[in-house]
N, C-alpha and C. Protein backbone atom coordinates (compact mmCIF):
# COMPACT_ATOMS: atom_id res chain seq x y z
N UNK A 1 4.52 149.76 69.39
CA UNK A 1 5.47 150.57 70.13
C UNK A 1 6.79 149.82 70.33
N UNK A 2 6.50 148.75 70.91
CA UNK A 2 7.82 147.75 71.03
C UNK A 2 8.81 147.61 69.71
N UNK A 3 8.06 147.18 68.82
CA UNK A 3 8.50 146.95 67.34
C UNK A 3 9.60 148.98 66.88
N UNK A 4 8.68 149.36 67.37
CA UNK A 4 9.33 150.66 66.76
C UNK A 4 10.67 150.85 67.93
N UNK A 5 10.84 150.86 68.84
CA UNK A 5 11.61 150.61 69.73
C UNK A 5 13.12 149.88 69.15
N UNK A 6 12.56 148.47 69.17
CA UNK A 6 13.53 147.95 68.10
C UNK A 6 14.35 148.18 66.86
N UNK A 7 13.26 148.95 66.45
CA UNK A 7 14.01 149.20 65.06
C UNK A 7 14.97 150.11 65.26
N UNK A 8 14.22 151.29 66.53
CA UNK A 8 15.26 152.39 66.31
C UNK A 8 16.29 151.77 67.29
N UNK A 9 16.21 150.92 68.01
CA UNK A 9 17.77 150.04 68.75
C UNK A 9 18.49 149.38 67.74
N UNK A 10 18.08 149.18 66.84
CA UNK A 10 18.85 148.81 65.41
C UNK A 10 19.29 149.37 64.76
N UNK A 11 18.84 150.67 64.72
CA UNK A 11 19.52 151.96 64.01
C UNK A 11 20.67 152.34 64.59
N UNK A 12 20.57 153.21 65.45
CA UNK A 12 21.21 153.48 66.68
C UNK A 12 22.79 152.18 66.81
N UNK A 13 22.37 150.59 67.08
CA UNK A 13 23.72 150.10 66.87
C UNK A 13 24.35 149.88 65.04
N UNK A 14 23.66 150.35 64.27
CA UNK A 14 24.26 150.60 63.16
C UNK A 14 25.01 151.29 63.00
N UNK A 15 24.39 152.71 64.02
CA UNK A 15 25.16 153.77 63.89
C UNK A 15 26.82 153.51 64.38
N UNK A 16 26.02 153.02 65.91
CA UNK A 16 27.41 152.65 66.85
C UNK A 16 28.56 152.25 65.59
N UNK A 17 27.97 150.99 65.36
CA UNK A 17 28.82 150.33 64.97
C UNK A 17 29.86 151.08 64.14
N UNK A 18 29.15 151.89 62.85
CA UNK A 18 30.00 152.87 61.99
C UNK A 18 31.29 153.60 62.60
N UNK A 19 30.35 154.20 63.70
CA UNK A 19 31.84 154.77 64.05
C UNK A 19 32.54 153.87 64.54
N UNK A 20 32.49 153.13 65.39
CA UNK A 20 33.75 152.40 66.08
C UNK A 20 34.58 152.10 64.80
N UNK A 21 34.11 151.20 63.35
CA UNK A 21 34.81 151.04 62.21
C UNK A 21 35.33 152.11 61.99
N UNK A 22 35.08 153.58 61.84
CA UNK A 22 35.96 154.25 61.27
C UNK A 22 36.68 154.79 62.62
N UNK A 23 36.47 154.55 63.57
CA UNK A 23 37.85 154.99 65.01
C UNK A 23 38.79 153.91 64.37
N UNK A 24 38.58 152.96 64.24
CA UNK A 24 39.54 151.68 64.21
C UNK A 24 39.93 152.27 63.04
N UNK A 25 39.52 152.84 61.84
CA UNK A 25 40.35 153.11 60.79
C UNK A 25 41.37 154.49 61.33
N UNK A 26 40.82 155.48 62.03
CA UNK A 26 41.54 156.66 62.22
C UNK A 26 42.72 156.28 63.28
N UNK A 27 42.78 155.35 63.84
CA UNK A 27 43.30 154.52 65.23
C UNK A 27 44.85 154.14 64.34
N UNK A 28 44.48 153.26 62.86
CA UNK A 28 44.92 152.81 62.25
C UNK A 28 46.35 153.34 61.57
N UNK A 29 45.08 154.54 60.77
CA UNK A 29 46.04 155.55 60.31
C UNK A 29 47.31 156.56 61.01
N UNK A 30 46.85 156.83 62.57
CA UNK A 30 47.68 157.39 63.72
C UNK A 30 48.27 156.86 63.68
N UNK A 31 48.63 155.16 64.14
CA UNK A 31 49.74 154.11 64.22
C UNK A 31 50.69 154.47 62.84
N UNK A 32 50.33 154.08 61.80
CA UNK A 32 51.02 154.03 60.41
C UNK A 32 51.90 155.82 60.38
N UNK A 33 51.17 156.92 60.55
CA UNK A 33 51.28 158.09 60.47
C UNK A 33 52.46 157.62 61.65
N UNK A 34 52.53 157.75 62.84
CA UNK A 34 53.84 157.71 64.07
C UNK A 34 54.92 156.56 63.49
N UNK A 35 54.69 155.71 63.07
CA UNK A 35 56.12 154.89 62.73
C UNK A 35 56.32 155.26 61.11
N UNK A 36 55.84 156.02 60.23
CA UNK A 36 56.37 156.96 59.27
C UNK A 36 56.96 157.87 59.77
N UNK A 37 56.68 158.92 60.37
CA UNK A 37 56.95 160.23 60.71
C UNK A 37 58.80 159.20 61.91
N UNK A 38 58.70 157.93 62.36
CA UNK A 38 60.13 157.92 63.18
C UNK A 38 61.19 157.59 61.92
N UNK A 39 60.67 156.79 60.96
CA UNK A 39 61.30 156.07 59.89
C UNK A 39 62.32 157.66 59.14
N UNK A 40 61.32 158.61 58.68
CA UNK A 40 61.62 159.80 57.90
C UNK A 40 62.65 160.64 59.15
N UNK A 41 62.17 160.68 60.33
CA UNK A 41 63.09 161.42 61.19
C UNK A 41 64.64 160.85 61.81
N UNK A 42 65.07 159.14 61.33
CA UNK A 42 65.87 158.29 60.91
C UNK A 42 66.78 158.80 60.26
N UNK A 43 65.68 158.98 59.08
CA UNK A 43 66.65 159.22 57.41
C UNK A 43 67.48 160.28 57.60
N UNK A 44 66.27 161.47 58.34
CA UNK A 44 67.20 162.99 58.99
C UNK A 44 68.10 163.13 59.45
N UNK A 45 68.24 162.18 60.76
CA UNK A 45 69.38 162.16 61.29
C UNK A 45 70.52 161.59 60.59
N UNK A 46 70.19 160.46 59.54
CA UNK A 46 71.42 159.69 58.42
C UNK A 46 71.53 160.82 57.78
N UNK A 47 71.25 161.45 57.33
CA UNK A 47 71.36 162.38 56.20
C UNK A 47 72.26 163.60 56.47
N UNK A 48 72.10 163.89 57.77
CA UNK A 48 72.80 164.95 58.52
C UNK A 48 74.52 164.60 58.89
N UNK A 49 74.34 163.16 59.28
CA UNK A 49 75.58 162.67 59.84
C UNK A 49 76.16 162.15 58.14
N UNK A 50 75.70 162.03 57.09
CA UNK A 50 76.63 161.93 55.68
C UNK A 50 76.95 163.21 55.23
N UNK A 51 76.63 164.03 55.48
CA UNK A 51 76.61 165.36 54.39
C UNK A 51 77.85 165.42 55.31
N UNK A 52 77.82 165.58 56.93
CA UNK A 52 78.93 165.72 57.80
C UNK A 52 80.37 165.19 57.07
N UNK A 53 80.11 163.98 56.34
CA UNK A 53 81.04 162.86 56.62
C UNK A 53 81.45 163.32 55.06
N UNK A 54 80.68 163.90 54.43
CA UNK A 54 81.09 163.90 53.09
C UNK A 54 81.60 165.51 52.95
N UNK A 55 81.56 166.17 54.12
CA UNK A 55 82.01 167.96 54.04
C UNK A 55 83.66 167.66 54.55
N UNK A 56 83.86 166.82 55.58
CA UNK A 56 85.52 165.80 56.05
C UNK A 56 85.53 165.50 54.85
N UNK A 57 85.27 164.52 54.10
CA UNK A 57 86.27 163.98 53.42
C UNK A 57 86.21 165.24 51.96
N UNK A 58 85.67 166.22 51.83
CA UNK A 58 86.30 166.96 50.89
C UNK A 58 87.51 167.73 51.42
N UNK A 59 87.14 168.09 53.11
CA UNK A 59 88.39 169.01 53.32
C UNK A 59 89.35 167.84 53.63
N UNK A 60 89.24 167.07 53.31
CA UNK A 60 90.65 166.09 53.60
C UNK A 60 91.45 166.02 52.15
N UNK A 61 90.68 166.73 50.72
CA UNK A 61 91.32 166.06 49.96
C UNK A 61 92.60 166.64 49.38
N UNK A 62 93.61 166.27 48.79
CA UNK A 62 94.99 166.92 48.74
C UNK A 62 94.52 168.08 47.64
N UNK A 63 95.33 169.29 47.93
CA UNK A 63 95.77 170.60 47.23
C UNK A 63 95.50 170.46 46.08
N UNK A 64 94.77 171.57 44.75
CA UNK A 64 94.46 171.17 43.56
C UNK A 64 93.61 170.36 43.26
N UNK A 65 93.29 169.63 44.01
CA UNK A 65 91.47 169.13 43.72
C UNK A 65 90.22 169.95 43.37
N UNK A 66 89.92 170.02 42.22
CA UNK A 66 89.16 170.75 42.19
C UNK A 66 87.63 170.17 42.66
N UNK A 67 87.40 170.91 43.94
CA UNK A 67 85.56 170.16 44.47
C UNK A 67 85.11 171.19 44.38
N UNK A 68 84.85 172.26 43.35
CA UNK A 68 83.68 173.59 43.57
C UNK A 68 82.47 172.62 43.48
N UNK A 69 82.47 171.42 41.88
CA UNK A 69 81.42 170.67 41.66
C UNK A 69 80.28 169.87 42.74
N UNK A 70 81.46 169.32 43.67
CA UNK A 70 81.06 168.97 44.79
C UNK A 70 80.93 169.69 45.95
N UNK A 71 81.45 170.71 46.19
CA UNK A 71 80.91 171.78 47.33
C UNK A 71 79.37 171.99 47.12
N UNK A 72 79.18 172.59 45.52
CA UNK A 72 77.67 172.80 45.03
C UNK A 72 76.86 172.21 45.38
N UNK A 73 77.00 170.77 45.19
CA UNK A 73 76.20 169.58 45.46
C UNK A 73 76.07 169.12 47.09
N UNK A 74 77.08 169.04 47.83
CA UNK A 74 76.90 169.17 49.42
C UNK A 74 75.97 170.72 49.86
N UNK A 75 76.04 171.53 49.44
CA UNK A 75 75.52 172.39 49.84
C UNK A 75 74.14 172.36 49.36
N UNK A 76 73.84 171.81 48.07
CA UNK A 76 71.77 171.72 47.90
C UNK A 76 71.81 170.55 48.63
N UNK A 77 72.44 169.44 49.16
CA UNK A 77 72.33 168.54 50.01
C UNK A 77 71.68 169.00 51.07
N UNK A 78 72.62 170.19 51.79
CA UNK A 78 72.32 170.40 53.44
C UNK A 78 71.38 171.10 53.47
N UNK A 79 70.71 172.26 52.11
CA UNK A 79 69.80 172.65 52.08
C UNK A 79 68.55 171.61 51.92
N UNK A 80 68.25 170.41 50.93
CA UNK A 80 67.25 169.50 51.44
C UNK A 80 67.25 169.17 52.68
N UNK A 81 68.17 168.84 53.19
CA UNK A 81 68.33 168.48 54.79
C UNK A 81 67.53 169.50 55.66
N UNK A 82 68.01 170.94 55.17
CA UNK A 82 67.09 171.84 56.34
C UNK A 82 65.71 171.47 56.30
N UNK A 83 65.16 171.78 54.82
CA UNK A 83 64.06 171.93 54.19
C UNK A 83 63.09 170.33 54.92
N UNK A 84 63.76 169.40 54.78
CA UNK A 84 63.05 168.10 54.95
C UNK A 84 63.13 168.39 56.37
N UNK A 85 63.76 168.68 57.48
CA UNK A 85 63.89 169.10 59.38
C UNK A 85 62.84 169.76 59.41
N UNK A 86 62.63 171.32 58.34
CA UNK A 86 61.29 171.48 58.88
C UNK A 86 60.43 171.18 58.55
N UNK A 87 60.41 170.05 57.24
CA UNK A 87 58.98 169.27 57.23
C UNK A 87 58.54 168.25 58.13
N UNK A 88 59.24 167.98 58.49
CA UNK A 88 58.63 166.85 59.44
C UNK A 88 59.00 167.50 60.70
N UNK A 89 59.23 168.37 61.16
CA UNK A 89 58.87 169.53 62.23
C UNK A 89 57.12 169.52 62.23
N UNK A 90 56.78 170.39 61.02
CA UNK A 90 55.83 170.73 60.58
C UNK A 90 54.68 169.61 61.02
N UNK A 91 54.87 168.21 60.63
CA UNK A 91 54.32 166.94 60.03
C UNK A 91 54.04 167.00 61.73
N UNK A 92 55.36 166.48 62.36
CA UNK A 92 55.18 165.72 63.85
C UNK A 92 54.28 166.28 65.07
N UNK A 93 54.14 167.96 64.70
CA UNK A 93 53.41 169.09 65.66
C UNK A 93 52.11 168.47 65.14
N UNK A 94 51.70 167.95 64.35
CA UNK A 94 49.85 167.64 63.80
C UNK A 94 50.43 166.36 64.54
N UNK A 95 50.77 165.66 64.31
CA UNK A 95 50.62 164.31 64.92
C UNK A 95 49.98 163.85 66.20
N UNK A 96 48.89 163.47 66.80
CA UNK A 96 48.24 163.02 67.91
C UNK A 96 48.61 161.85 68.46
N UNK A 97 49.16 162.34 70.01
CA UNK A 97 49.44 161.01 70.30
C UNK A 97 48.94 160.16 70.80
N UNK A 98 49.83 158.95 70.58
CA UNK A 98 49.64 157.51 70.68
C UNK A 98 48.77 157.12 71.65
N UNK A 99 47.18 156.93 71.32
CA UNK A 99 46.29 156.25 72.50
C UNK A 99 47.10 155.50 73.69
């Protein structure tokens, strides 16, 4: 009886043990997942304040310049820009926070 006792107290902290290893891995991944998701929401805000900086300096440029080429291109710019705001919209609402 004792012996069987044991064994299954051996089981049982096997088990334990498993999970705590994979909390510590899911623990892991949360950490890595929250300082990705600030790094990418960084870039957002850089990205927002260049397209800004680069929509000024087209309307700054003298008469007869032709920027349709570059209007085009600022404009699928600000459209990635939306597109990437609501991905990591999307991303940050799943995100669980920080134990």
């Amino acid at each position: 009886m004792e012996a069987q006792l044991g064994g299954r107290l051996s089981e049982i902290e096997r088990k334990v043990d498993a999970i705590m290893a994979s909390q510590d891995d899911i623990d892991a991944a949360v950490a890595q997942i929250n300082t990705t998701m600030t790094d990418v929401a960084a870039q957002v805000t850089q990205l927002g304040t260049d397209v800004t900086a680069i929509q000024a300096e087209i309307a700054n440029l003298p008469a007869g310049v032709d920027t349709t080429a570059l209007n085009a291109a600022v404009a699928q710019l600000a459209t990635t820009q939306a597109n990437l705001d609501a991905a990591v919209g999307s991303v940050t609402a799943i995100v669980p926070p920080t134990p």
